[in-house]
PDB file of N, CA and C in Angstrom:
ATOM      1  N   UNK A   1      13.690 -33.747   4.452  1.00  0.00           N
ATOM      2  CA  UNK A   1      12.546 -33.079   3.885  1.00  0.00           C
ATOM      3  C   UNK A   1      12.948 -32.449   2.560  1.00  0.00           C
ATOM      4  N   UNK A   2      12.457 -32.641   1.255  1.00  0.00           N
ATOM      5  CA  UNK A   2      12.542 -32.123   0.020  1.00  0.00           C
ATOM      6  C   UNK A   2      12.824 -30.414   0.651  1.00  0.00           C
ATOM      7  N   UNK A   3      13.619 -29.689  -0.061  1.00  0.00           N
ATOM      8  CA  UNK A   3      13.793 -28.271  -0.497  1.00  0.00           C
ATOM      9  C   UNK A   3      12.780 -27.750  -0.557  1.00  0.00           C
ATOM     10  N   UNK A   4      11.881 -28.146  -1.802  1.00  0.00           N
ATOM     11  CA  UNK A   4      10.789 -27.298  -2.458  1.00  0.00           C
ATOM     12  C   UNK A   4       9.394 -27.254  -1.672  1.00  0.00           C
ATOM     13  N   UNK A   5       9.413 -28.514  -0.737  1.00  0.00           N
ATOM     14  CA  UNK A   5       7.969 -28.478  -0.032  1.00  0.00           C
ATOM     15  C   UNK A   5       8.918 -28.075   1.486  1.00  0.00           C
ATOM     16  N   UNK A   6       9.820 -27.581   2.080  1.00  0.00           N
ATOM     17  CA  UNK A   6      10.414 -26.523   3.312  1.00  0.00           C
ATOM     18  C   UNK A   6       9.592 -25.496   2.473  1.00  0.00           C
ATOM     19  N   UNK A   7      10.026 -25.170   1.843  1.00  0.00           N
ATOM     20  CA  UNK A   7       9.851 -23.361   1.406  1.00  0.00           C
ATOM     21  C   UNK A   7       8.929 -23.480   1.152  1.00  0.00           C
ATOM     22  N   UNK A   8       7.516 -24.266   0.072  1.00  0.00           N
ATOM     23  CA  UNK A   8       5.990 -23.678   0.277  1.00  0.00           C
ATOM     24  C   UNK A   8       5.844 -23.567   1.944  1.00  0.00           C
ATOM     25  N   UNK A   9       6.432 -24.255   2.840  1.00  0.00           N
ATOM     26  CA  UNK A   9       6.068 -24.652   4.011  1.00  0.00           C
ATOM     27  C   UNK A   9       6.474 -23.080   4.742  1.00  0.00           C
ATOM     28  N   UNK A  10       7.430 -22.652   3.986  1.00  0.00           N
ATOM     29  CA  UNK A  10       7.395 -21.106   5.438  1.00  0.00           C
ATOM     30  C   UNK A  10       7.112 -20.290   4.736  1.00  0.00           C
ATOM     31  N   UNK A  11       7.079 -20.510   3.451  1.00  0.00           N
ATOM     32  CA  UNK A  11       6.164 -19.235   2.710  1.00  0.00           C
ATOM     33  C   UNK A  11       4.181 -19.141   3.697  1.00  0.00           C
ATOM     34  N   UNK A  12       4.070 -20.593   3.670  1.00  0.00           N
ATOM     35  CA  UNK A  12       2.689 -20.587   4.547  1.00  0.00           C
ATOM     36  C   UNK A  12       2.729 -20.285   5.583  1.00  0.00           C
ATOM     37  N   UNK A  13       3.634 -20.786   6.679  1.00  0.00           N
ATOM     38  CA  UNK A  13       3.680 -19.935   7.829  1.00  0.00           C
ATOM     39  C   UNK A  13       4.157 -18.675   7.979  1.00  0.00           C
ATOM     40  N   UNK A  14       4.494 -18.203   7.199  1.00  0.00           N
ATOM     41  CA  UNK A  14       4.910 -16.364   6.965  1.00  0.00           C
ATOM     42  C   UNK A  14       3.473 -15.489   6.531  1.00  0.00           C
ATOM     43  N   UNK A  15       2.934 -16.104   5.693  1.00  0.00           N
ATOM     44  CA  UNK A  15       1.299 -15.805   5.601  1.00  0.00           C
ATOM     45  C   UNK A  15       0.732 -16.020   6.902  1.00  0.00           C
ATOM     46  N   UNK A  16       0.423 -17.394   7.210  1.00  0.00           N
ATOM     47  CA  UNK A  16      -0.159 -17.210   8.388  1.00  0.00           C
ATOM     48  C   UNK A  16      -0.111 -16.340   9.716  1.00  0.00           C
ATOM     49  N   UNK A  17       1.520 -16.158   9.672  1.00  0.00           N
ATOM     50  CA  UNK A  17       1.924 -15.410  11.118  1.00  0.00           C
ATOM     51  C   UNK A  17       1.767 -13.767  10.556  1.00  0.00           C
ATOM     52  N   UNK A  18       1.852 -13.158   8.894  1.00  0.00           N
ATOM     53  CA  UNK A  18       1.186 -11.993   8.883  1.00  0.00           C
ATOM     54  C   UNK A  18       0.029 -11.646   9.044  1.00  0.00           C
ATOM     55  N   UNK A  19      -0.863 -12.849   8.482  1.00  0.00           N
ATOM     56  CA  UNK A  19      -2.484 -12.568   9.002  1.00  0.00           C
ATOM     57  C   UNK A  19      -3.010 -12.613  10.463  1.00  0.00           C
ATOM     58  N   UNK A  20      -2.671 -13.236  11.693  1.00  0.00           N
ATOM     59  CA  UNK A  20      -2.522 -13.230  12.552  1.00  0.00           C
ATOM     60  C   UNK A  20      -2.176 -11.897  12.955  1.00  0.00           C
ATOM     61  N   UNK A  21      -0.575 -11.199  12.992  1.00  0.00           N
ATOM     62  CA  UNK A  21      -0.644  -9.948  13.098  1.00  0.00           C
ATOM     63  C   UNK A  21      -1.626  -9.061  12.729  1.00  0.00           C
ATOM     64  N   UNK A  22      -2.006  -8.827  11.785  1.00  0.00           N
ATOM     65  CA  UNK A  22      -2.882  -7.815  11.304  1.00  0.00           C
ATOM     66  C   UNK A  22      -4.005  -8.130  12.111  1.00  0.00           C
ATOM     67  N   UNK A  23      -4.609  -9.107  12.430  1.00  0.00           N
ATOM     68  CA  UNK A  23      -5.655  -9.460  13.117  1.00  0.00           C
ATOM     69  C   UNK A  23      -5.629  -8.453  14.562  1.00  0.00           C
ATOM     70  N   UNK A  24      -4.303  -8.785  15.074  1.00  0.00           N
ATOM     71  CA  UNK A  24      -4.495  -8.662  16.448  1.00  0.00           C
ATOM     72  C   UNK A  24      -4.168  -7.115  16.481  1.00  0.00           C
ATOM     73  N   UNK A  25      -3.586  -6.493  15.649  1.00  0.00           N
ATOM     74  CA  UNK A  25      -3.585  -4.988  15.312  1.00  0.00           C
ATOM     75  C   UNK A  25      -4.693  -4.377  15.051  1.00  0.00           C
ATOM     76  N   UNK A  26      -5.403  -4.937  14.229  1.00  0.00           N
ATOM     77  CA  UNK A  26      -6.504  -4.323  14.114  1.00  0.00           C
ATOM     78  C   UNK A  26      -7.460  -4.566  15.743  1.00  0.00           C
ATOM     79  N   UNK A  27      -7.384  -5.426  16.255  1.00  0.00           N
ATOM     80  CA  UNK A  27      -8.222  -5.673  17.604  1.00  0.00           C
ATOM     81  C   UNK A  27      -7.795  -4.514  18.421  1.00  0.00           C
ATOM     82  N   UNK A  28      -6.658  -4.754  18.592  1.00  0.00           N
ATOM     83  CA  UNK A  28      -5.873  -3.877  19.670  1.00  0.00           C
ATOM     84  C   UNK A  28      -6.678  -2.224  19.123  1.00  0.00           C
ATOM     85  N   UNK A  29      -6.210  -1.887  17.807  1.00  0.00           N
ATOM     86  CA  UNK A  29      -6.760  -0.942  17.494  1.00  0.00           C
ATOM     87  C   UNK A  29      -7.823  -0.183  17.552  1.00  0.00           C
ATOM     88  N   UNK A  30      -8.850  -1.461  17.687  1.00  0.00           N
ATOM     89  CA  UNK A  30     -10.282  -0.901  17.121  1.00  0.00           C
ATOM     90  C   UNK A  30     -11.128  -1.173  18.759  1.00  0.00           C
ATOM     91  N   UNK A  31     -10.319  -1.952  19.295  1.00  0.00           N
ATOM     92  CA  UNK A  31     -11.069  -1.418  20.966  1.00  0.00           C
ATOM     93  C   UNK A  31     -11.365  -0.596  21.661  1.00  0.00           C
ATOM     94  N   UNK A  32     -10.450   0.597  21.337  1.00  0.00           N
ATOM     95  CA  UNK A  32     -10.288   1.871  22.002  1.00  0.00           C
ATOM     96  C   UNK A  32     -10.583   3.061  21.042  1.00  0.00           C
ATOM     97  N   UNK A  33     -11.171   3.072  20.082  1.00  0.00           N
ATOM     98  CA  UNK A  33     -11.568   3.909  19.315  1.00  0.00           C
ATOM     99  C   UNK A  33     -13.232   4.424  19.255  1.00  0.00           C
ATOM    100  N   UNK A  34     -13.162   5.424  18.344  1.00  0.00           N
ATOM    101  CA  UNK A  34     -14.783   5.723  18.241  1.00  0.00           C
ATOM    102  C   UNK A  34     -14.989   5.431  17.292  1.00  0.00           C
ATOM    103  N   UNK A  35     -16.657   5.230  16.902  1.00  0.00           N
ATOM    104  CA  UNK A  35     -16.871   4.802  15.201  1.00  0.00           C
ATOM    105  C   UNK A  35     -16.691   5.899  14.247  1.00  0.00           C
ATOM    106  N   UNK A  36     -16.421   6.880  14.442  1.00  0.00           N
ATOM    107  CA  UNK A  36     -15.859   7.844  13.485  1.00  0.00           C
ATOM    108  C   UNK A  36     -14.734   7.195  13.018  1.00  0.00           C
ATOM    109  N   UNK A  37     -13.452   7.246  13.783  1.00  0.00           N
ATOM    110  CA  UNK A  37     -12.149   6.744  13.513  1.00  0.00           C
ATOM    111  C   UNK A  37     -11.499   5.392  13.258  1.00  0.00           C
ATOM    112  N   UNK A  38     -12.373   4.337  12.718  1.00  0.00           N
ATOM    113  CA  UNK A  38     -12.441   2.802  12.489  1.00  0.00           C
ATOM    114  C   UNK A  38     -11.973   3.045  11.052  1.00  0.00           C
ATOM    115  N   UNK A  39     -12.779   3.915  10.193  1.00  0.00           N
ATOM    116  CA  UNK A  39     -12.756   3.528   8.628  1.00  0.00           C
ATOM    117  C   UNK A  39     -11.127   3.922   8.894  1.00  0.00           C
ATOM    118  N   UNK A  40     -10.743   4.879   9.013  1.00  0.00           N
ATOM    119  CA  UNK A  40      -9.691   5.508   8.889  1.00  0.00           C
ATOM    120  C   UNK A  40      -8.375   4.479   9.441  1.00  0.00           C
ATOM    121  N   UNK A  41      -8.639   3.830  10.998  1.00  0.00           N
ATOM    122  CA  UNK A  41      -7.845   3.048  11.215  1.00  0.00           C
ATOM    123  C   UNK A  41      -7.517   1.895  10.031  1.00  0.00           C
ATOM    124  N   UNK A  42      -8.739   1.326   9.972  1.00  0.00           N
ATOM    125  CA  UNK A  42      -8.604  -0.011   8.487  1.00  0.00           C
ATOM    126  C   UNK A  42      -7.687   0.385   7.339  1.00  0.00           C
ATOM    127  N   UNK A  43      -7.824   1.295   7.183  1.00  0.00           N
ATOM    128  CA  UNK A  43      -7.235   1.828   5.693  1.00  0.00           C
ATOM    129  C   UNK A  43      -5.809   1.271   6.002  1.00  0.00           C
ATOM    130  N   UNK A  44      -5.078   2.167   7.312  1.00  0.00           N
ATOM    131  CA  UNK A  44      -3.735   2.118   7.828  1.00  0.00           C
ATOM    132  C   UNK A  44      -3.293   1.050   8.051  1.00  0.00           C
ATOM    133  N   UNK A  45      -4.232   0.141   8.717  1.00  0.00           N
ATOM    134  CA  UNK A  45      -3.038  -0.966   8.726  1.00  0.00           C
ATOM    135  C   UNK A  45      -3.115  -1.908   7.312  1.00  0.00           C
ATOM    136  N   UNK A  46      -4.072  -1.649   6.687  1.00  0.00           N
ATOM    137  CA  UNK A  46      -4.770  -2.241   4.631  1.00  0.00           C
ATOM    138  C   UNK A  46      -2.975  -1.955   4.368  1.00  0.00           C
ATOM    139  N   UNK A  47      -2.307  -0.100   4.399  1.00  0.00           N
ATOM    140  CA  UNK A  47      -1.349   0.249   3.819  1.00  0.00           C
ATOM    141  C   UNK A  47      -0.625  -0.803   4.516  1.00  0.00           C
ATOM    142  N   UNK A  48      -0.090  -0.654   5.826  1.00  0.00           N
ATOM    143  CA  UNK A  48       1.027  -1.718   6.929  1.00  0.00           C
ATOM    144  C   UNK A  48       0.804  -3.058   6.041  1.00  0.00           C
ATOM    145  N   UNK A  49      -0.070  -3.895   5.907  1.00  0.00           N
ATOM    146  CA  UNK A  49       0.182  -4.733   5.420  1.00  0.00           C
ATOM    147  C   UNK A  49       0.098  -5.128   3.822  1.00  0.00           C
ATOM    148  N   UNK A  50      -0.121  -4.334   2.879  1.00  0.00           N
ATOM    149  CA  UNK A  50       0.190  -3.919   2.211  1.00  0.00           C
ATOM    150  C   UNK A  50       2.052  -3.621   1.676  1.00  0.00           C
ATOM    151  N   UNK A  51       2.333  -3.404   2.911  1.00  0.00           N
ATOM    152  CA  UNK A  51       3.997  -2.855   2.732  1.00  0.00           C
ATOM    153  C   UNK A  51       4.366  -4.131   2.934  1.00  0.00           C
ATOM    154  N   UNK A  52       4.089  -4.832   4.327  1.00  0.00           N
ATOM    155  CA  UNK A  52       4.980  -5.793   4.617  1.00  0.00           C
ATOM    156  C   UNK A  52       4.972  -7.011   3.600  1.00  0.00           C
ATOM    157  N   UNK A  53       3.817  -7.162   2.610  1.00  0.00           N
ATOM    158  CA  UNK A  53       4.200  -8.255   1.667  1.00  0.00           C
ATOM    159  C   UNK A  53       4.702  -7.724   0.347  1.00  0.00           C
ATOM    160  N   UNK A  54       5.163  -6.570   0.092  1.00  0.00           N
ATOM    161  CA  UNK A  54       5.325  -6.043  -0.498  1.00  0.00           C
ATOM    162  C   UNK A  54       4.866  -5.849  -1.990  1.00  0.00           C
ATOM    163  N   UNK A  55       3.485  -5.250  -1.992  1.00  0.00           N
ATOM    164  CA  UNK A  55       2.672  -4.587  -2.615  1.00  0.00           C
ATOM    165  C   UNK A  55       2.555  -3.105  -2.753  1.00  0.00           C
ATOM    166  N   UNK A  56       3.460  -2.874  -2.599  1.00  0.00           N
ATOM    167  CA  UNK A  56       3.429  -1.171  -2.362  1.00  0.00           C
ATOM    168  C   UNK A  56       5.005  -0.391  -2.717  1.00  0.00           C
TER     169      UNK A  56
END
């Protein structure tokens, strides 16, 4: 397998498997909450993932 198309290749699955996370964080999150405390949750994990691709 070429070098250069491996690495677009786990650069995409590194995206994919962070969006996935955040997904299921935010689920987990937002099940057990009240609608007061949603905006506030979003923000937090916006920062979490935010950090982990490093934008911050």
């Amino acid at each position: 397998m070429d070098p250069v198309l491996a690495a677009a290749a786990c650069g995409v699955l590194m995206l994919l498997i962070v969006a996935c996370a955040a997904v299921l964080v935010v689920r987990s999150a937002l099940s057990g909450s009240e609608s007061k405390d949603r905006a506030r949750i979003l923000v937090a994990v916006a920062e979490v993932v935010r950090a982990l691709r490093g934008k911050r």
